[in-house]
C-alpha atoms as a PDB file:
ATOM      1  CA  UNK A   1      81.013  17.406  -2.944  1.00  0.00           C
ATOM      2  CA  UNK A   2      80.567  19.584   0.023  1.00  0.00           C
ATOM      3  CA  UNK A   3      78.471  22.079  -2.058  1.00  0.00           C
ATOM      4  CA  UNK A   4      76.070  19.335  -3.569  1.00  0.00           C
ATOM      5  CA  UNK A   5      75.630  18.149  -0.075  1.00  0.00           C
ATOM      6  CA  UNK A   6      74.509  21.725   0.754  1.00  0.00           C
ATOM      7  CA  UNK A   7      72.429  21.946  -1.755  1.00  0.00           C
ATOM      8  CA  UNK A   8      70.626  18.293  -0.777  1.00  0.00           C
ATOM      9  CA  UNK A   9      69.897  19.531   2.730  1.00  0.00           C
ATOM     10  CA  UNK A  10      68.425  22.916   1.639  1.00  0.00           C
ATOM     11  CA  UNK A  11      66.122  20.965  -0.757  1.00  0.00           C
ATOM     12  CA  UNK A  12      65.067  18.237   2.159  1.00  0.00           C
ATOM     13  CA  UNK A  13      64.716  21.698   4.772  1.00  0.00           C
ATOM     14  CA  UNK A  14      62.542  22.955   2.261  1.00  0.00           C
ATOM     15  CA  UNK A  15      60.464  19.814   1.520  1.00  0.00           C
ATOM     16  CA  UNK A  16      59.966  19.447   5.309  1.00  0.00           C
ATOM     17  CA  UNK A  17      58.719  23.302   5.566  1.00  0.00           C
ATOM     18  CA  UNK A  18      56.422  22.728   2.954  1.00  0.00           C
ATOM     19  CA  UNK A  19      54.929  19.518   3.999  1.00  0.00           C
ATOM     20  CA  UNK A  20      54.472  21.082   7.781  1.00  0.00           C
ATOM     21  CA  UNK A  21      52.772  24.267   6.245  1.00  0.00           C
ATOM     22  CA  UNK A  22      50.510  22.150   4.116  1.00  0.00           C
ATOM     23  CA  UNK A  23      49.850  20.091   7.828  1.00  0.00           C
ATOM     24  CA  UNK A  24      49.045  22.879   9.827  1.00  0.00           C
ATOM     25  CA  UNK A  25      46.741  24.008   6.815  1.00  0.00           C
ATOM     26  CA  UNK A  26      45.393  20.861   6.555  1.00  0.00           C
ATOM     27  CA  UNK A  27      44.417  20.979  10.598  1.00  0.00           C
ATOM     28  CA  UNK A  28      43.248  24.559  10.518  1.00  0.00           C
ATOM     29  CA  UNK A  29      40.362  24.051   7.530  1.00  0.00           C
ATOM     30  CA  UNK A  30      39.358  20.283   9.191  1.00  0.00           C
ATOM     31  CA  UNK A  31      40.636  18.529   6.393  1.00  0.00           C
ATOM     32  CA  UNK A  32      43.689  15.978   5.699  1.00  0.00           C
ATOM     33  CA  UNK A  33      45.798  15.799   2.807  1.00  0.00           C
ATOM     34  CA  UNK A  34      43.587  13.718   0.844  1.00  0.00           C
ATOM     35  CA  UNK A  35      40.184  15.761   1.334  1.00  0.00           C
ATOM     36  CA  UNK A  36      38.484  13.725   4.498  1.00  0.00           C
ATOM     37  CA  UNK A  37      38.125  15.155   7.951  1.00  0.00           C
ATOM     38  CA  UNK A  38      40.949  15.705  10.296  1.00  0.00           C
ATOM     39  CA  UNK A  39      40.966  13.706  13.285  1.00  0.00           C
ATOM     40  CA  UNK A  40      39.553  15.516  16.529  1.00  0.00           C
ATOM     41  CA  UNK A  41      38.561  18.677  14.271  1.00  0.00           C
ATOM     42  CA  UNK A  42      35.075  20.421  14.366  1.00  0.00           C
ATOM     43  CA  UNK A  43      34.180  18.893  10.913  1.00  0.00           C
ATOM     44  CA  UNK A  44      34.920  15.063  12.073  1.00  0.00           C
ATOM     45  CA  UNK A  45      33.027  15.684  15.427  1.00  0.00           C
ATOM     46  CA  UNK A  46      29.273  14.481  15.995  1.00  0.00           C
ATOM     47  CA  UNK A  47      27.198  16.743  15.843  1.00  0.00           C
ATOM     48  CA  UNK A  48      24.787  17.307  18.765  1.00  0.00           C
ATOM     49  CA  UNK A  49      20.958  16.438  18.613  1.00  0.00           C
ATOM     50  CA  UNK A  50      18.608  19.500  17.898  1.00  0.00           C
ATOM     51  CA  UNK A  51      16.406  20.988  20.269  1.00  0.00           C
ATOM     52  CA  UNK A  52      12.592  19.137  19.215  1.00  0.00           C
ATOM     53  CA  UNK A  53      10.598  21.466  17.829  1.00  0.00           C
ATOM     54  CA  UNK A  54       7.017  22.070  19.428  1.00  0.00           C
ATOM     55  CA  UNK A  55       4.308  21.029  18.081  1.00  0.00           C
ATOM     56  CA  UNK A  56       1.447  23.641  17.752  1.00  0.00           C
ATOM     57  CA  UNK A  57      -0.639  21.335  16.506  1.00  0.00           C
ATOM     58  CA  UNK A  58      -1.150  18.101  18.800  1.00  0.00           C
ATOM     59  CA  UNK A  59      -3.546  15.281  18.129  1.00  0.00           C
ATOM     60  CA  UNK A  60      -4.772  14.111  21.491  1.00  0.00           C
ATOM     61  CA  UNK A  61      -4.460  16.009  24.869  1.00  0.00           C
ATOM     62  CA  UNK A  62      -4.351  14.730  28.667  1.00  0.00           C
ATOM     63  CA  UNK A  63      -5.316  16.918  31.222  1.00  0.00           C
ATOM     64  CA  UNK A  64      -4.246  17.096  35.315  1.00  0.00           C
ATOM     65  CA  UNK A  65      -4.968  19.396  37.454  1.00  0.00           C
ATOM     66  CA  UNK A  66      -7.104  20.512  40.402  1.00  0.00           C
ATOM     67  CA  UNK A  67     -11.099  22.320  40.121  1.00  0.00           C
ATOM     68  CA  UNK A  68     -10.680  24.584  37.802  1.00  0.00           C
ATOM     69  CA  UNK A  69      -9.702  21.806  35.138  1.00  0.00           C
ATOM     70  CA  UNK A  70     -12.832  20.243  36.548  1.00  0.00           C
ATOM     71  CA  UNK A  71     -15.056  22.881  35.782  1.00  0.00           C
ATOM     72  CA  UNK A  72     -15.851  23.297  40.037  1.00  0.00           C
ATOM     73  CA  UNK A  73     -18.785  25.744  40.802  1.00  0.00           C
ATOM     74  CA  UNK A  74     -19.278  26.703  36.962  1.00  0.00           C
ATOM     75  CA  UNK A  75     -22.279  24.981  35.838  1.00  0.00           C
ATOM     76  CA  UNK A  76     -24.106  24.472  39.868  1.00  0.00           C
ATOM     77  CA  UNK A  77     -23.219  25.082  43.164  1.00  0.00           C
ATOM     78  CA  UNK A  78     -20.098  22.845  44.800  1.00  0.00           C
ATOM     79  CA  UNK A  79     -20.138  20.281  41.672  1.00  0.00           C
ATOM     80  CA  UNK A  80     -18.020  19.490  38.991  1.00  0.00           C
ATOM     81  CA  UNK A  81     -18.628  20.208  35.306  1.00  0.00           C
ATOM     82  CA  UNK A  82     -15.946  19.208  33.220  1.00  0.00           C
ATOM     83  CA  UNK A  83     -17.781  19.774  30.111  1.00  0.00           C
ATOM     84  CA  UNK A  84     -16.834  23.453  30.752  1.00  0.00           C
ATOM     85  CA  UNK A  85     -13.152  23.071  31.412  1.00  0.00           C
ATOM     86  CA  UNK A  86     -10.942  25.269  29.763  1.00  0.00           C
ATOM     87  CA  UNK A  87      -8.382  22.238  28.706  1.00  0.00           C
ATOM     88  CA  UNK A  88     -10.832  19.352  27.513  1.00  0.00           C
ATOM     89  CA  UNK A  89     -14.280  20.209  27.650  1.00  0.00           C
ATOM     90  CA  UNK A  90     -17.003  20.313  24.899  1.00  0.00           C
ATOM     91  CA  UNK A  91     -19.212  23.464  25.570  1.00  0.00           C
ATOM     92  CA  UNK A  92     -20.019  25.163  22.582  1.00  0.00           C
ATOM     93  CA  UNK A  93     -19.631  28.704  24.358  1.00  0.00           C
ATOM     94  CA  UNK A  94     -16.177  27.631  25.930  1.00  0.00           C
ATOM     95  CA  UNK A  95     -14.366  26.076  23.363  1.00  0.00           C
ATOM     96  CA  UNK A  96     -11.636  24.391  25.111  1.00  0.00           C
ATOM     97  CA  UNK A  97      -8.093  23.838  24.595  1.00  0.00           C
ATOM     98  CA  UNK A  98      -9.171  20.624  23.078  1.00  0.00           C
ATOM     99  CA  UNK A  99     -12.173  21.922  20.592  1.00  0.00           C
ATOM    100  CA  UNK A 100      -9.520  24.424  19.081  1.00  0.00           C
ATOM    101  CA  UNK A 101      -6.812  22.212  18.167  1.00  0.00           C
ATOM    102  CA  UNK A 102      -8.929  18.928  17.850  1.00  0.00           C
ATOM    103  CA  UNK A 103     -12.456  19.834  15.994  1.00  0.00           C
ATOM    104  CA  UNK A 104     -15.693  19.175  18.586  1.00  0.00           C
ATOM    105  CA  UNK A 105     -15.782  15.693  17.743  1.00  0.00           C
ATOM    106  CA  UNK A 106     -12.227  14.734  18.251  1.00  0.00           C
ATOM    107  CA  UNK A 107     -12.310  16.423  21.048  1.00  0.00           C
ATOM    108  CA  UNK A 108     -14.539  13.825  22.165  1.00  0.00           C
ATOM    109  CA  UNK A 109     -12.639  11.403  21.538  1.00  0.00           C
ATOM    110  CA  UNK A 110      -8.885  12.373  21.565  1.00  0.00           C
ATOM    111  CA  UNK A 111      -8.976  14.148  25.518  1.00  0.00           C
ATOM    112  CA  UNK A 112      -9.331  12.692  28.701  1.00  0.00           C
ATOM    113  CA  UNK A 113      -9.666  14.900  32.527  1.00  0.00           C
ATOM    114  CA  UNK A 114      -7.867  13.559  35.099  1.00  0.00           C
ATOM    115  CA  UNK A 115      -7.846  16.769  37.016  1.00  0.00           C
ATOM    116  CA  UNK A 116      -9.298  16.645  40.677  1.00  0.00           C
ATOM    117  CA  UNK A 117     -10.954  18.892  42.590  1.00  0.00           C
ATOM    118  CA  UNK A 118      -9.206  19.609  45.449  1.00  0.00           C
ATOM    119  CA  UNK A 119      -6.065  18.103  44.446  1.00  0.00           C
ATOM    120  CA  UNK A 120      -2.708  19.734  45.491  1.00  0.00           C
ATOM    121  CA  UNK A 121       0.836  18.750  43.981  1.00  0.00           C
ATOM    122  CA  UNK A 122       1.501  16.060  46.404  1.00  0.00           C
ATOM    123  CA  UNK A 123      -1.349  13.966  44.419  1.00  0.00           C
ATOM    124  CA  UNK A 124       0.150  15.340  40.254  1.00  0.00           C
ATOM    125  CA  UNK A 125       2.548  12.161  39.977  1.00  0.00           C
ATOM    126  CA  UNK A 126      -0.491   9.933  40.353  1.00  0.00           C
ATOM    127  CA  UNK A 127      -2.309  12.226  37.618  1.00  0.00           C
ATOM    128  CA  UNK A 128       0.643  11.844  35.165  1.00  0.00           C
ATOM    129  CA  UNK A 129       0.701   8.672  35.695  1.00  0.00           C
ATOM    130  CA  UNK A 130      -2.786   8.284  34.383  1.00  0.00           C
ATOM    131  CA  UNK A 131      -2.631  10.800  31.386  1.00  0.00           C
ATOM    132  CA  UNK A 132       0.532   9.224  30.188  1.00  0.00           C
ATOM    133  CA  UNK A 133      -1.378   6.417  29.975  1.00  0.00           C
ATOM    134  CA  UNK A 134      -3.753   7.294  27.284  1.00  0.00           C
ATOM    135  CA  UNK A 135      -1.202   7.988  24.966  1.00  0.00           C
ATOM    136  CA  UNK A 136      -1.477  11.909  24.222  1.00  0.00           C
ATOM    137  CA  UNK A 137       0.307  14.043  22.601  1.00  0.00           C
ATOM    138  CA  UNK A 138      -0.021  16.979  25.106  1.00  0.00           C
ATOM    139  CA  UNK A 139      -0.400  17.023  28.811  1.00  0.00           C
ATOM    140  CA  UNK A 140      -1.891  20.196  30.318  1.00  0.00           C
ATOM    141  CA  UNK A 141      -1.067  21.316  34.333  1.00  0.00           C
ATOM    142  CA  UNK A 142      -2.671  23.341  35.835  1.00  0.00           C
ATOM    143  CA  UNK A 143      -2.194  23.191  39.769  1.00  0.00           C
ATOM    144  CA  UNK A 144      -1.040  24.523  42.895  1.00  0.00           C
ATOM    145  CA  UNK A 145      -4.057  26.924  44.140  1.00  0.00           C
ATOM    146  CA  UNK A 146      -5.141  24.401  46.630  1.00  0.00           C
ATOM    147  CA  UNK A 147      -1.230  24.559  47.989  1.00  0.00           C
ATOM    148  CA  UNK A 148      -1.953  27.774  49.027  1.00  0.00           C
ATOM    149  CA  UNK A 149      -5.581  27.895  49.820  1.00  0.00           C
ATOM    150  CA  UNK A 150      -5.305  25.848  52.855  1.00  0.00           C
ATOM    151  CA  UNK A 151      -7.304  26.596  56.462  1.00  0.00           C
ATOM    152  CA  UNK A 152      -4.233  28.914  57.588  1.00  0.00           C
ATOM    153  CA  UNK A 153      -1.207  30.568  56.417  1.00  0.00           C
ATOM    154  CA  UNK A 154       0.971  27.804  58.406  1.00  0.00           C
ATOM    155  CA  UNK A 155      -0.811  24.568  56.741  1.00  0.00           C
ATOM    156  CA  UNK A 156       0.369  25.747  52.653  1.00  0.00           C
ATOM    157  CA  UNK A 157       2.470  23.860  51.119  1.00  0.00           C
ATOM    158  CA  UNK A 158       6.583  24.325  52.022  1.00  0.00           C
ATOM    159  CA  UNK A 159       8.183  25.344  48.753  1.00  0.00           C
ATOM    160  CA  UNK A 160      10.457  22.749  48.704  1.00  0.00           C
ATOM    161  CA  UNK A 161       8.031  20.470  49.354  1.00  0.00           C
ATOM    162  CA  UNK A 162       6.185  21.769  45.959  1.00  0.00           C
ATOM    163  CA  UNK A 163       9.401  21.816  44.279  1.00  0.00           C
ATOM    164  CA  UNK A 164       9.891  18.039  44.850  1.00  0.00           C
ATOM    165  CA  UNK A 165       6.280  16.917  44.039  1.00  0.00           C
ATOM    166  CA  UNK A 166       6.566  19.030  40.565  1.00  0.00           C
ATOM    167  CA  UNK A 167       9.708  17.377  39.764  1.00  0.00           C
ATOM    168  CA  UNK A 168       8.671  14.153  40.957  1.00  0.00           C
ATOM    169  CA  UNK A 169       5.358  14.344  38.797  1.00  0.00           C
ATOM    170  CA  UNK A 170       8.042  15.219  35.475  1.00  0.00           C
ATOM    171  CA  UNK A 171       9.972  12.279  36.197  1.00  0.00           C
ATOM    172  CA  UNK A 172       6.801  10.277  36.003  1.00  0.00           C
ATOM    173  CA  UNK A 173       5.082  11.116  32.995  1.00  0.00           C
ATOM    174  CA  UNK A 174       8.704  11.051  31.429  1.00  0.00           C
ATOM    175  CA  UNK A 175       9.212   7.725  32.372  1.00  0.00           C
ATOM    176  CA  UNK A 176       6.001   6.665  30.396  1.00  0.00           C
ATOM    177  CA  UNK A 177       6.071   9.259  28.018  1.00  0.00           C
ATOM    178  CA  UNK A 178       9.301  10.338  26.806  1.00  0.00           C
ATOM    179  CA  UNK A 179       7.854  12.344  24.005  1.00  0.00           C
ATOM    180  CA  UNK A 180       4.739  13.718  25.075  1.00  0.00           C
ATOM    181  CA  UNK A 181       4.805  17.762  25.132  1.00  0.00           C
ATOM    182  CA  UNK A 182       4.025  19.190  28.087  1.00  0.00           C
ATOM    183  CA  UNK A 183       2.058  22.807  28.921  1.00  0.00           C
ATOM    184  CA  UNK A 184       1.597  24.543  32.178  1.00  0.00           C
ATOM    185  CA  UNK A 185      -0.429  27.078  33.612  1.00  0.00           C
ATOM    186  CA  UNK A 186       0.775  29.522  35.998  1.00  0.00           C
ATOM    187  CA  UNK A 187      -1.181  29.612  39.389  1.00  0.00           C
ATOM    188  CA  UNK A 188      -4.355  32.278  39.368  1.00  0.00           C
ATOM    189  CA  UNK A 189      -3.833  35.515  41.812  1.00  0.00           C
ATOM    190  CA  UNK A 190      -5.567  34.078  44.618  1.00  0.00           C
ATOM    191  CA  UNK A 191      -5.733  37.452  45.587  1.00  0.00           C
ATOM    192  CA  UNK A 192      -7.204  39.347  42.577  1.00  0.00           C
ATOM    193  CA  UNK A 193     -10.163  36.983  43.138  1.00  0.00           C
ATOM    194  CA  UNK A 194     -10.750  37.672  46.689  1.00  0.00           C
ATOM    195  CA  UNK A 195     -10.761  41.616  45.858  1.00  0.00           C
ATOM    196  CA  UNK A 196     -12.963  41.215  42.938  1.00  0.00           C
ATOM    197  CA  UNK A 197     -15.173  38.398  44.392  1.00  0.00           C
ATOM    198  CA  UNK A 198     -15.881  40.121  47.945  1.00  0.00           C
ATOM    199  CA  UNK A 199     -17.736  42.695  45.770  1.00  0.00           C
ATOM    200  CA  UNK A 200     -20.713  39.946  45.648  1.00  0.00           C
ATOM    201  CA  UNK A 201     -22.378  39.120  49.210  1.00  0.00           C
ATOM    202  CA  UNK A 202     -24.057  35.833  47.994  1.00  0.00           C
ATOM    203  CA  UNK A 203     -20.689  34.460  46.940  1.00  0.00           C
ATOM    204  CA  UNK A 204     -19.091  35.475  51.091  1.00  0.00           C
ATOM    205  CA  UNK A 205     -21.310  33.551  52.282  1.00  0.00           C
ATOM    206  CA  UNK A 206     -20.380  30.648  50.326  1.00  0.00           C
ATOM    207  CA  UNK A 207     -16.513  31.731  51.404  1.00  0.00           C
ATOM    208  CA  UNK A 208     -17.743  30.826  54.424  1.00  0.00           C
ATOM    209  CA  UNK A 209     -18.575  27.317  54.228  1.00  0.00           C
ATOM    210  CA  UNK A 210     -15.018  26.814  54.042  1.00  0.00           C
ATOM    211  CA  UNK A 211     -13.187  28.038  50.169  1.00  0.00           C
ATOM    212  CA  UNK A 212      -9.696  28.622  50.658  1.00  0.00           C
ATOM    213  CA  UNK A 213      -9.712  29.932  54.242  1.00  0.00           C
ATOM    214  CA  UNK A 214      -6.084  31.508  53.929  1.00  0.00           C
ATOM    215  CA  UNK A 215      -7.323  33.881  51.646  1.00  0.00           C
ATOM    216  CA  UNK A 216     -10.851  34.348  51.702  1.00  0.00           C
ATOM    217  CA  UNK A 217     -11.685  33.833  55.625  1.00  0.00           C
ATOM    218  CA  UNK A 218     -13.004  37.226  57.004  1.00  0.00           C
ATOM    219  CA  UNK A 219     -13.251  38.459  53.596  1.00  0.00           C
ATOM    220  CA  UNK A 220     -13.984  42.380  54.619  1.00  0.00           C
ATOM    221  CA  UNK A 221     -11.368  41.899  57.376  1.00  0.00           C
ATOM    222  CA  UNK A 222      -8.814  44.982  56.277  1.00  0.00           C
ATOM    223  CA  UNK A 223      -6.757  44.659  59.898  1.00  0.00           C
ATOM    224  CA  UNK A 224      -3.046  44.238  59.818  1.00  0.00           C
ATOM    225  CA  UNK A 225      -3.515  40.464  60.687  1.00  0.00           C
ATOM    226  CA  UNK A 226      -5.553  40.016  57.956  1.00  0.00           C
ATOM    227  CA  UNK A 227      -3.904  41.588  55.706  1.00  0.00           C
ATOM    228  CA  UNK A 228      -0.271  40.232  56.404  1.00  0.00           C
ATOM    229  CA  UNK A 229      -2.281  36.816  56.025  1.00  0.00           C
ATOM    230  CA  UNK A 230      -3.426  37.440  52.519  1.00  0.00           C
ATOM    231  CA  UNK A 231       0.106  39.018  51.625  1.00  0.00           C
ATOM    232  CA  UNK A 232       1.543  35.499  53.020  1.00  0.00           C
ATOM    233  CA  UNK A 233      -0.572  33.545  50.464  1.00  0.00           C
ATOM    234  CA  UNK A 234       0.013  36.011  48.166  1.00  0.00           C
ATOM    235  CA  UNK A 235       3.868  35.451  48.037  1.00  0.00           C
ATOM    236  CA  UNK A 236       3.518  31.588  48.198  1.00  0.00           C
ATOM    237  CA  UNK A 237       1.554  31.748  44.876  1.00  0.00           C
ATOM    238  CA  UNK A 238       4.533  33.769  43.158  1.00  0.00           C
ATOM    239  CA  UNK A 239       6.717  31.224  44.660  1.00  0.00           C
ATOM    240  CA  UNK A 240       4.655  28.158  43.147  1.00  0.00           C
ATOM    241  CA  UNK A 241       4.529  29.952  39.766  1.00  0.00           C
ATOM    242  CA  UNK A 242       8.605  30.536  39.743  1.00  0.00           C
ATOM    243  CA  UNK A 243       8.893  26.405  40.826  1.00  0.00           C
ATOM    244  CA  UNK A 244       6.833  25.828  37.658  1.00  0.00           C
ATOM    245  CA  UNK A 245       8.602  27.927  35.482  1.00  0.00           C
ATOM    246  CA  UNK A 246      12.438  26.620  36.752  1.00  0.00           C
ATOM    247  CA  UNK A 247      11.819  23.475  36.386  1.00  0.00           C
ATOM    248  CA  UNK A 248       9.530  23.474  33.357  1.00  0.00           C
ATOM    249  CA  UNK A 249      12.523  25.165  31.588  1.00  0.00           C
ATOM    250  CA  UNK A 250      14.513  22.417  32.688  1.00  0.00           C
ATOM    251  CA  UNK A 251      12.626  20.130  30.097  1.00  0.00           C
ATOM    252  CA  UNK A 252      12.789  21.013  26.179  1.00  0.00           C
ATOM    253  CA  UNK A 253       9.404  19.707  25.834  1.00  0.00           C
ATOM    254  CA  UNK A 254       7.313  21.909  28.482  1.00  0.00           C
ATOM    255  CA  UNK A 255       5.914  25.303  27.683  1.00  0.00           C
ATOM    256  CA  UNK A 256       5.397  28.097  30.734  1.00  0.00           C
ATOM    257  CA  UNK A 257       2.226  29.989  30.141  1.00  0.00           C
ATOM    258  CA  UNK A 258       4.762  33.265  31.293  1.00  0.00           C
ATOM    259  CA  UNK A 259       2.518  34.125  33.977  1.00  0.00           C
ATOM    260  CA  UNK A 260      -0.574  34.449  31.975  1.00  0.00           C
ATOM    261  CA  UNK A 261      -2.935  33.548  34.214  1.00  0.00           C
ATOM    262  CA  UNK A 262      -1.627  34.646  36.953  1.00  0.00           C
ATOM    263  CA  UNK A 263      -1.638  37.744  35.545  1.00  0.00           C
ATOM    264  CA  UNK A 264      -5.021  37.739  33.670  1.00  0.00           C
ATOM    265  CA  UNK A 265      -7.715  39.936  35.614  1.00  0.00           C
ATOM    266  CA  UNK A 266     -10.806  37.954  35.881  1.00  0.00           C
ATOM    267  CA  UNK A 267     -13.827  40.517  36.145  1.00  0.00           C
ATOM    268  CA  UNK A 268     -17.166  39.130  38.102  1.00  0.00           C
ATOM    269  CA  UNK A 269     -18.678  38.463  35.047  1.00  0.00           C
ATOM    270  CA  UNK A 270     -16.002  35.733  34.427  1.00  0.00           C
ATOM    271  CA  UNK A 271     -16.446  33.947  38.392  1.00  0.00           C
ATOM    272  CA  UNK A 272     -18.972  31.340  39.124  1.00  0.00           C
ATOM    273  CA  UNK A 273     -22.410  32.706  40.259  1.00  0.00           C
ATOM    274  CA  UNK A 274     -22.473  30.476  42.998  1.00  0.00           C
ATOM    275  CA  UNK A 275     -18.832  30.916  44.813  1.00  0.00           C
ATOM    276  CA  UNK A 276     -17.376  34.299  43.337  1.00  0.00           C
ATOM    277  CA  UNK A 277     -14.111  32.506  43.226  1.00  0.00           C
ATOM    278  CA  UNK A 278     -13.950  29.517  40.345  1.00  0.00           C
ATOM    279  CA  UNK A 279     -13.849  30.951  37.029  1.00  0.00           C
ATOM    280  CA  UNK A 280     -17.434  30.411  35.611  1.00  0.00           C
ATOM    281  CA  UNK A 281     -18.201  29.427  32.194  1.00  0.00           C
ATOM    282  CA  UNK A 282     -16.702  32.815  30.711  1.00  0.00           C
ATOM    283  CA  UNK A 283     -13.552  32.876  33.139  1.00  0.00           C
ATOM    284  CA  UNK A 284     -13.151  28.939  31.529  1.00  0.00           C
ATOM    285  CA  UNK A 285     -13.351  30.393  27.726  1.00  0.00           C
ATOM    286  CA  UNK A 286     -10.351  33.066  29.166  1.00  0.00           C
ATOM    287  CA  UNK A 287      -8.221  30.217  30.211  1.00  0.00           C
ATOM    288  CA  UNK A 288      -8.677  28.247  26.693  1.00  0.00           C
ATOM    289  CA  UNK A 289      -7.978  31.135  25.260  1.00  0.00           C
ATOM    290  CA  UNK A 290      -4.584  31.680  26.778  1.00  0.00           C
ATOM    291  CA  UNK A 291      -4.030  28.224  26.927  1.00  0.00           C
ATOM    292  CA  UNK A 292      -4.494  27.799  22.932  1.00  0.00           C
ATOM    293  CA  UNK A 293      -2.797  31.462  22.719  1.00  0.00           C
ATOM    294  CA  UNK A 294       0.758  30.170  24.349  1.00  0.00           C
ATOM    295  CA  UNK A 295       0.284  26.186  22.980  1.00  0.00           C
ATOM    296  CA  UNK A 296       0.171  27.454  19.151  1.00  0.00           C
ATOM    297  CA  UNK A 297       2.689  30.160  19.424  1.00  0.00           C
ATOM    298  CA  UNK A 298       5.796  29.545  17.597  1.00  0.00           C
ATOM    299  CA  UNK A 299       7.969  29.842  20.386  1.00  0.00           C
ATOM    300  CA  UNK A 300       7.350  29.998  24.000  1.00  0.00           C
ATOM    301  CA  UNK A 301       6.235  33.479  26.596  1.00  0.00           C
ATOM    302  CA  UNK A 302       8.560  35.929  26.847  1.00  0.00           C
END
């Protein structure tokens, strides 16, 4: 008797091993005993949403921005032309953003401008609010020179206070448009233009009616005032462009431009005739060109 009871609890000490082996198995490949999921392992979890993928090819496109969207100075002096604009215009020679991905006569019909001249980020929520109204599919920005081109270095726009309005102006259009992709333009060298514009003494003299004062006011001015004032702007405009990047990489449905146009050297050829400042009707076919450069790429600026 006492050996067969031996025997019995070797047998049930081995059974027990076994089944706890087979457990521990069971837990470590995410399976039970019968085949399904373990509970609380990898292969019984949800799994998490995928990244959307961007869209290279959108159907309809908003625009908001400031007078460069607008087309300002490109086709006659201190007027809008928005038929030029880089993001929704029709020109033949320009070619917008919209006449690449759309076709000429869906451009026509699938884009709407509700860019203003003049317009700093304080006023973008109201634009968003507008494009997201039409419905599109893509909602170019471009925005933030008039921040810094102010009537002195003291009256730009506080970063923060940019920060807020950009954010502000996301949270709007994603309110109303959840979906709708999103690309933005870096802020132009406000500098670069003044040195290549001040080569042209017709368009100083329209600098002096009053175009961004911060930077262009006393254009041939080369003091230490002047240029400590220019280096102020200068830095603001980097500062802008890093807002736009931060917190467009905050949303998985906005595109940087990488500092493309800030970084793009517009030649004279390329500035209005009039002002020396605005890109003209080649500096707008530059911009589309970027623009439709970064917006079909398959993944965003380095």
């Amino acid at each position: 008797m006492p050996e067969r009871s031996t025997r019995r609890r070797a047998r049930g000490a081995a059974a027990s091993l076994t089944a706890a082996v087979l457990a521990g198995a069971a837990v470590l490949t995410g399976c039970t005993s019968d085949g399904g999921p373990a509970p609380g392992s990898a292969a019984g979890a949800k799994s998490p949403s995928p990244t959307p993928a961007w869209d290279a090819s959108p159907a309809s496109i908003a625009a908001v921005g400031d007078s460069i969207t607008r087309g300002f100075d490109a086709c006659a002096v201190l007027a809008d032309c928005p038929e030029v604009s880089w993001a929704t215009g029709t020109d033949d020679g320009v070619r917008s953003l919209a006449v690449r991905l759309l076709g000429a006569s869906r451009a026509v019909t699938h884009s709407w401008n509700h860019a203003v001249s003049g317009a700093r980020m304080a006023q973008l929520p109201e634009q968003m609010a507008l494009a997201a109204k039409e419905g599109p599919e893509l909602v170019t920005v471009m925005i933030g020179a008039n921040d810094a081109c102010r009537d002195s270095v003291r009256l730009m726009t506080p970063v923060t206070d940019f920060r807020a309005s950009f954010e502000a102006s996301m949270r709007q259009l994603r309110t109303s448009a959840p979906k709708v992709q999103v690309y933005v333009s870096s802020v132009p060298d406000l500098k670069r233009l003044w040195s290549t514009g001040r080569e042209n003494p017709l368009g100083k003299q329209i600098w002096k009616l009053g175009i961004c004062r911060s930077m262009l006011g006393d254009a041939d001015d080369m003091g230490p005032a002047a240029v400590a004032r220019r280096d102020a702007v200068q830095e603001r405009v980097v500062a802008y462009n890093e807002v736009l990047r931060d917190t467009c990489a905050r949303d998985e449905r906005c595109r940087y431009d990488g500092g493309a146009v800030f970084d793009y050297r517009f030649t004279g050829e390329q500035l209005s005739e009039w002002d020396w400042f605005h890109p003209g009707r080649n500096g707008q076919a530059r911009l589309a060109e970027i623009a439709y450069r970064n917006v079909t790429a398959s993944g965003p600026p380095a």
